[in-house]
C-alpha atoms as a PDB file:
ATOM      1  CA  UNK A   1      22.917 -20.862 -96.888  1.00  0.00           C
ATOM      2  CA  UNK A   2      25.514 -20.413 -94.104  1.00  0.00           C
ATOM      3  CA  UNK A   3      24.215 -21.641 -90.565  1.00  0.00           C
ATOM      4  CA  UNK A   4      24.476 -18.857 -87.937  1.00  0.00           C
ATOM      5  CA  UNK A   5      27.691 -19.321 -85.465  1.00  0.00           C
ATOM      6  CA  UNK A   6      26.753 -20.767 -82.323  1.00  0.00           C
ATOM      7  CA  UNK A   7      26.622 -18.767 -78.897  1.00  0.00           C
ATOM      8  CA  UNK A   8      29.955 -18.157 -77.019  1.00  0.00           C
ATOM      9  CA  UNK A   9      29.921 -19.403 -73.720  1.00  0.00           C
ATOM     10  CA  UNK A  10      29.187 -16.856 -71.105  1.00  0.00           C
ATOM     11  CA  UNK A  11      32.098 -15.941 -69.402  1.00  0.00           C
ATOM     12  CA  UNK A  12      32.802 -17.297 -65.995  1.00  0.00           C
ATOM     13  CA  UNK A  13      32.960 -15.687 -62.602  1.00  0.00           C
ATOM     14  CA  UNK A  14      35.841 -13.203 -63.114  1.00  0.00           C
ATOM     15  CA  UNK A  15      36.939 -13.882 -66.399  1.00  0.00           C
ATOM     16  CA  UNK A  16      36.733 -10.905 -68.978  1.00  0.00           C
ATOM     17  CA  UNK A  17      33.687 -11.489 -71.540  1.00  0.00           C
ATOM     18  CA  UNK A  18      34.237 -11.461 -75.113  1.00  0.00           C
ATOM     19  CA  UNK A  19      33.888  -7.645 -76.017  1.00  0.00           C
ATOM     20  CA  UNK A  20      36.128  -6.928 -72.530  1.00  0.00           C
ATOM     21  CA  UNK A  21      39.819  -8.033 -72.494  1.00  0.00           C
ATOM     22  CA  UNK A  22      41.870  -9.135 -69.791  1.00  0.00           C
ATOM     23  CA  UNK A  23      43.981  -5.899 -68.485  1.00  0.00           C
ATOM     24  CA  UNK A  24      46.143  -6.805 -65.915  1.00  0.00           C
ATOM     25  CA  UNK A  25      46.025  -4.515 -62.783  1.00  0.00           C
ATOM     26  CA  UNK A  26      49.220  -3.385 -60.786  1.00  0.00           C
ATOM     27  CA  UNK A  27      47.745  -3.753 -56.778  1.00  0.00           C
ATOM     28  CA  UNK A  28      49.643  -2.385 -54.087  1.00  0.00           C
ATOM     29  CA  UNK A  29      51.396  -4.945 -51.401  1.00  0.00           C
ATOM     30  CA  UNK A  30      48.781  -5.893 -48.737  1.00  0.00           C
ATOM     31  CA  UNK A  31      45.974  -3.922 -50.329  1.00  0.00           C
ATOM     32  CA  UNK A  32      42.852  -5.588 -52.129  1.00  0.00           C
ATOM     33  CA  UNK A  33      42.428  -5.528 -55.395  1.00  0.00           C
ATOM     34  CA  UNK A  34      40.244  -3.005 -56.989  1.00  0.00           C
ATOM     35  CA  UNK A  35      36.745  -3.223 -56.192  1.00  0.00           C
ATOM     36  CA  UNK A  36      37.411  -5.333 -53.006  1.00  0.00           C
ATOM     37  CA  UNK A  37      37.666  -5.028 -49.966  1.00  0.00           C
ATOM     38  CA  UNK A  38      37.967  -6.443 -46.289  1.00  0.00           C
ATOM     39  CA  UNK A  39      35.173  -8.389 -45.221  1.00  0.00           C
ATOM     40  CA  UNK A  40      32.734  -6.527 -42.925  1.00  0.00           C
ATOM     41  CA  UNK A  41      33.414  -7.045 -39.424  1.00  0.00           C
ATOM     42  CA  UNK A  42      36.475  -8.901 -39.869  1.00  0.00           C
ATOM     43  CA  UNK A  43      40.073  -7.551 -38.886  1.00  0.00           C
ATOM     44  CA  UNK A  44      42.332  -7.384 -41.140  1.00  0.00           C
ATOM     45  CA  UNK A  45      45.287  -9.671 -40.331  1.00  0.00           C
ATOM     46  CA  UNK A  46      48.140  -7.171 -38.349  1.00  0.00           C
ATOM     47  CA  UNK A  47      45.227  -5.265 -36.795  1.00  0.00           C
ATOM     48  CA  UNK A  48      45.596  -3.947 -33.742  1.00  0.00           C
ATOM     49  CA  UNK A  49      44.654  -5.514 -30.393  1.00  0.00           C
ATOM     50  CA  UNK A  50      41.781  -6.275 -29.160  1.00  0.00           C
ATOM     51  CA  UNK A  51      39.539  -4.824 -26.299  1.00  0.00           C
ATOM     52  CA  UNK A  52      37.792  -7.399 -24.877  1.00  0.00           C
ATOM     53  CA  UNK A  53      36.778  -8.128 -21.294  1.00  0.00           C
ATOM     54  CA  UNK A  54      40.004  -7.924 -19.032  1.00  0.00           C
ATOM     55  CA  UNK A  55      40.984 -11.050 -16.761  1.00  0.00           C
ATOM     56  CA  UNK A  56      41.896 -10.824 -12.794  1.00  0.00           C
ATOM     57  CA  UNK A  57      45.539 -11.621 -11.327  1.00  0.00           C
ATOM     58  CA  UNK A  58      45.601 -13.941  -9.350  1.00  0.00           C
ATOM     59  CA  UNK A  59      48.138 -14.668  -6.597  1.00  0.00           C
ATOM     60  CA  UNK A  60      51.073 -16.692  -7.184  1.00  0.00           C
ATOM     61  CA  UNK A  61      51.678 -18.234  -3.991  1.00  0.00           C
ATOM     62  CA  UNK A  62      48.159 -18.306  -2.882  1.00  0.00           C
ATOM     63  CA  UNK A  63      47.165 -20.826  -6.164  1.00  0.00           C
ATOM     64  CA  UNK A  64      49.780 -22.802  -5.486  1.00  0.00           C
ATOM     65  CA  UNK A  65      48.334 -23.728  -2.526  1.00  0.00           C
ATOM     66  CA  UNK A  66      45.370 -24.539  -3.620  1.00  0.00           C
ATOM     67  CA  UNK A  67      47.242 -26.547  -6.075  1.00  0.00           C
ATOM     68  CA  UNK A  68      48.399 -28.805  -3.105  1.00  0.00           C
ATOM     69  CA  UNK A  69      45.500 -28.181  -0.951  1.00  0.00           C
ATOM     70  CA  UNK A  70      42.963 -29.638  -3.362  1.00  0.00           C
ATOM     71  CA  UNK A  71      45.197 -32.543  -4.489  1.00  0.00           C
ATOM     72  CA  UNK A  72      45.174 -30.932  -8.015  1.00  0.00           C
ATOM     73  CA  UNK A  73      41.861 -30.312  -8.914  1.00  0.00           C
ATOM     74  CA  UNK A  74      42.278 -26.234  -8.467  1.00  0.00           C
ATOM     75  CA  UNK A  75      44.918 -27.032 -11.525  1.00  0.00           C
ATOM     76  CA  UNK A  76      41.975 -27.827 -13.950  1.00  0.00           C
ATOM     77  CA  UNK A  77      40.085 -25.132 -11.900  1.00  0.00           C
ATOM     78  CA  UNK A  78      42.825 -22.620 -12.823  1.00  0.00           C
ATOM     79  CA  UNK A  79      43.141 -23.650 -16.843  1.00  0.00           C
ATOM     80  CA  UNK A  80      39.488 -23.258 -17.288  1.00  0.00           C
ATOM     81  CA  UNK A  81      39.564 -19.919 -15.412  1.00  0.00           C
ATOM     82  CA  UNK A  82      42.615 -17.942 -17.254  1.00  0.00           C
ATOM     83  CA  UNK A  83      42.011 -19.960 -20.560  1.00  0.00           C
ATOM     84  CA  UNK A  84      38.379 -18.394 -21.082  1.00  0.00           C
ATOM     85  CA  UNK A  85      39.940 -14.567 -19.792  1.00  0.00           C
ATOM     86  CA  UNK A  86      42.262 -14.795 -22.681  1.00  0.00           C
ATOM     87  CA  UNK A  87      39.626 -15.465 -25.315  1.00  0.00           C
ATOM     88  CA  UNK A  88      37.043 -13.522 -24.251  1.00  0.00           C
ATOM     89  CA  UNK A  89      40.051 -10.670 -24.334  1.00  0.00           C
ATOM     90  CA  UNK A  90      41.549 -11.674 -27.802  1.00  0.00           C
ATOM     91  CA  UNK A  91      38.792 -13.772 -29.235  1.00  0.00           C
ATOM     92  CA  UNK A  92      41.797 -16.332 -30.081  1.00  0.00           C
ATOM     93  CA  UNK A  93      43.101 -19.124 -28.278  1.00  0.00           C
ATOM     94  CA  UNK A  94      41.654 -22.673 -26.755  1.00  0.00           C
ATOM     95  CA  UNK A  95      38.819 -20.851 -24.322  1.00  0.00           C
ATOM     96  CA  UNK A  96      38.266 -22.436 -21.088  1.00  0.00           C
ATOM     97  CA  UNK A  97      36.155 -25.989 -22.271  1.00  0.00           C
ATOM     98  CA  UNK A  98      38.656 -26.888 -24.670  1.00  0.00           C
ATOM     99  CA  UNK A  99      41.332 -25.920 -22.126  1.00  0.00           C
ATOM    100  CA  UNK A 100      40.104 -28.220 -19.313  1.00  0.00           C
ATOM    101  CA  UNK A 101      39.199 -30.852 -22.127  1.00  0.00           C
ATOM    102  CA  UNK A 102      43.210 -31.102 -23.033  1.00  0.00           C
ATOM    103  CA  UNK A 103      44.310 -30.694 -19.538  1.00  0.00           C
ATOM    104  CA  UNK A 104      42.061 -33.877 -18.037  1.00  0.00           C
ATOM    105  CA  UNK A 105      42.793 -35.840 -21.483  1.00  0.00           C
ATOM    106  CA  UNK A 106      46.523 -34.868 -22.614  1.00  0.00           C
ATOM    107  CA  UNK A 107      47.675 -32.934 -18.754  1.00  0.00           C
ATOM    108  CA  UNK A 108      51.084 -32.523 -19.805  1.00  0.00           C
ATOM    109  CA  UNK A 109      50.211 -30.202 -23.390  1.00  0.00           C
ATOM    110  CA  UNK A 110      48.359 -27.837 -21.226  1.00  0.00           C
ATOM    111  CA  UNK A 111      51.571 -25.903 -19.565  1.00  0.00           C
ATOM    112  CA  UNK A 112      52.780 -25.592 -22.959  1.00  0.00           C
ATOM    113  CA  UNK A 113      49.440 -24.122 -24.148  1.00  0.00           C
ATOM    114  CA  UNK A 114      49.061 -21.968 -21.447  1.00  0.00           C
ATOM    115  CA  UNK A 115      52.937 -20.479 -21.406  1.00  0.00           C
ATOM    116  CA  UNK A 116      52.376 -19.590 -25.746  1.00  0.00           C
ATOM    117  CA  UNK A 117      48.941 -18.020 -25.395  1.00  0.00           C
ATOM    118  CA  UNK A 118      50.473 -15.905 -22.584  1.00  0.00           C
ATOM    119  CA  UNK A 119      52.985 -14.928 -24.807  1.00  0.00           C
ATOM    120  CA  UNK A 120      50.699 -13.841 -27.719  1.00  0.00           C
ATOM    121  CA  UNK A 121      48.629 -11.856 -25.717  1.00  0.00           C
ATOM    122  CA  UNK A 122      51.913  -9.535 -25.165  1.00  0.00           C
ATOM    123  CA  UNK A 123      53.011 -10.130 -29.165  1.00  0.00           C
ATOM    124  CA  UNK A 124      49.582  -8.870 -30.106  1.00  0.00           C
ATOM    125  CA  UNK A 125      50.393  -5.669 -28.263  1.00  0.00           C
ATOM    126  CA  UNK A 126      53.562  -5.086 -29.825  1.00  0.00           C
ATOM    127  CA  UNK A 127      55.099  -5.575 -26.766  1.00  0.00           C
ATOM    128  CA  UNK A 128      58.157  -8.990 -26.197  1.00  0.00           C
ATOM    129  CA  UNK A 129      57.314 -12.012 -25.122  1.00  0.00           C
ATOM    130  CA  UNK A 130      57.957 -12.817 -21.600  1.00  0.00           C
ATOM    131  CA  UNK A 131      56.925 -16.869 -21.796  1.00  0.00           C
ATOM    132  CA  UNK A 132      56.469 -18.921 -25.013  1.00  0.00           C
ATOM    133  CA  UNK A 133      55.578 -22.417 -25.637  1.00  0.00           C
ATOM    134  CA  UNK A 134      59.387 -23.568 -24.870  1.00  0.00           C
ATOM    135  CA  UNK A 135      58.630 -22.178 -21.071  1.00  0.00           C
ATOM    136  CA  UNK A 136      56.532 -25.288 -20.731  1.00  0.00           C
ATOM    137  CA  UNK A 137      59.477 -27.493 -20.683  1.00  0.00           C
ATOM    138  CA  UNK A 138      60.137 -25.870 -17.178  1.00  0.00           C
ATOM    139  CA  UNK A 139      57.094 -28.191 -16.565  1.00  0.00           C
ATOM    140  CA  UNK A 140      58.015 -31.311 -18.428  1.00  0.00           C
ATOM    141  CA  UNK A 141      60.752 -32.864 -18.478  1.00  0.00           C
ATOM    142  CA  UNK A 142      61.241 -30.385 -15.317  1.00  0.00           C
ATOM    143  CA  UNK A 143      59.033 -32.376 -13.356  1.00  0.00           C
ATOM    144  CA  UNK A 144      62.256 -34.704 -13.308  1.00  0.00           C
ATOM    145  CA  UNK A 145      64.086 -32.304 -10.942  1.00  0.00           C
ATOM    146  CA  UNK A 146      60.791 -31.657  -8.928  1.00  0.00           C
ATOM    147  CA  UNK A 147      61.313 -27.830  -9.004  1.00  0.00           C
ATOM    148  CA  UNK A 148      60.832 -27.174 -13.132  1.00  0.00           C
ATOM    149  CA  UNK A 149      56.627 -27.003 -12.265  1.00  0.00           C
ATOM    150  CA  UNK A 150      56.897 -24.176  -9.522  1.00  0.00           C
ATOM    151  CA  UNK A 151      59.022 -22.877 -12.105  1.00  0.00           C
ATOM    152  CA  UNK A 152      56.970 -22.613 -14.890  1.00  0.00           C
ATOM    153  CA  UNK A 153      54.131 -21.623 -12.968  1.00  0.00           C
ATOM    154  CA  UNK A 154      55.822 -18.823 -11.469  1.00  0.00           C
ATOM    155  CA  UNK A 155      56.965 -17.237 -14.316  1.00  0.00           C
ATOM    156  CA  UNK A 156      53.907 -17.996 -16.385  1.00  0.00           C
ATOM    157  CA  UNK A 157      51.572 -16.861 -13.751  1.00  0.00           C
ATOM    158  CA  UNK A 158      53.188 -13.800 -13.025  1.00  0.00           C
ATOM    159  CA  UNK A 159      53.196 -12.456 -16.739  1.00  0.00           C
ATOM    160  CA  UNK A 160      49.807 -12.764 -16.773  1.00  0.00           C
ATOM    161  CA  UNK A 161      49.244 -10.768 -14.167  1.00  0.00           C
ATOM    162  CA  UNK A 162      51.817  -8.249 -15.171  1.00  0.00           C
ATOM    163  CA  UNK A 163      49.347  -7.878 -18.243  1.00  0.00           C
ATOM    164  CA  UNK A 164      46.302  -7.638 -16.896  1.00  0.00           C
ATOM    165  CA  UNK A 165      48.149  -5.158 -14.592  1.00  0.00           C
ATOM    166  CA  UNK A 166      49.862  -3.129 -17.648  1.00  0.00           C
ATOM    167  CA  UNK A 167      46.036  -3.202 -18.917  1.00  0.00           C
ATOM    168  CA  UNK A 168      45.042  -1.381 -15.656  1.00  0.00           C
ATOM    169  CA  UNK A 169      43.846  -4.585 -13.715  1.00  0.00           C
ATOM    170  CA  UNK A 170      44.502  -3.659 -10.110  1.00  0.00           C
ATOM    171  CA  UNK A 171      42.666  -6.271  -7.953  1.00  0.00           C
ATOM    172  CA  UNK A 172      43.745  -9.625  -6.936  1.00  0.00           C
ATOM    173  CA  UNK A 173      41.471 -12.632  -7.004  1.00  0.00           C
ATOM    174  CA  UNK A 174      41.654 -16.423  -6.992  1.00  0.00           C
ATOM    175  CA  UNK A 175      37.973 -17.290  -8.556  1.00  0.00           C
END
C-alpha cells in the first residue's frame, strides 16, 4: 500500500502555482507591469504641476521693514505665511507650522529652506531655477559682511513673486 503524496504548499502571493509556470514578461521603461497600475489618486512621479491655491506677492522693500520694525518677529511671521502658500500650491514642502517650528528652533536652516522650495516650485513647471538651496549662503555666512541677508532676501523674495505673477497673481499684499 503506497501512502498518498502529501499536499504542495499553496503558492505564495505572486509566485506561479504548480500547474502555472513562471513566464517572464518584457515591461516597457516607466510603465507598470501587466495588470497594474498607478494607485488611484496618486500622481505618477514626473506628473505635471499642480493647481493648487495661488499665494500673494508681497513687497520687497515694504517686508523688510517690517523685518526691522518689529525687531524680527515679522521674519517668523513671513516663513509661516509663504511656507503654507507653497504647500497648499504643490502639496510638497515644510507647510507653514513646520516652517516656523525650524525657523524659532534651528533660524539659520530656514533661508536655505525657503531659497530650495522656491526653486522647485519653478523646476516643477519645467521652467529654471532662479534660487536654490546654495542662495541661502547669501544669508549665512553672508551675515559676516552684513549685506549677504538683504541679499538673499531680495532675490528670494522677488522670485516668488515673479511666480505667483507668471501664475497670473496681480495684487500685492503683506498679510
Amino acid at each position: 500500500m503506497s501512502t498518498p503524496a502529501p499536499p504542495s504548499p499553496p503558492p505564495q502571493y505572486g509566485q506561479p502555482g504548480p500547474e502555472q509556470p513562471f513566464v517572464a514578461q518584457a515591461v516597457p521603461a516607466g510603465q507598470p507591469p501587466m495588470g497594474y497600475g498607478p494607485m488611484p489618486g496618486v500622481a505618477p512621479s514626473g506628473a505635471g504641476p499642480s493647481t493648487g491655491e495661488l499665494g500673494r506677492k508681497r513687497p520687497t522693500g515694504m517686508t523688510i521693514l517690517l523685518f526691522f520694525v518689529t525687531l524680527g518677529v515679522w521674519a517668523f511671521v513671513y516663513y509661516f505665511q509663504v511656507f503654507e502658500e507653497m504647500r497648499r500650491h504643490s502639496g510638497r514642502g515644510l507647510g507653514g507650522a513646520w516652517a516656523l517650528v525650524i525657523s524659532i528652533i534651528f533660524g539659520v536652516i530656514t533661508p536655505f529652506l525657503l531659497s530650495n522650495e522656491v526653486g522647485e516650485l519653478y523646476e516643477r513647471r519645467g521652467r529654471q531655477r532662479p534660487v536654490s538651496a546654495v542662495t541661502g549662503l547669501w544669508f549665512f555666512p553672508g551675515l559676516l559682511i552684513l549685506v549677504g541677508p538683504f541679499i538673499w532676501f531680495v532675490r528670494t523674495n522677488i522670485a516668488l513673486n515673479e511666480y505667483w505673477q507668471h501664475l497670473g497673481v496681480r495684487e500685492t499684499t503683506l498679510v
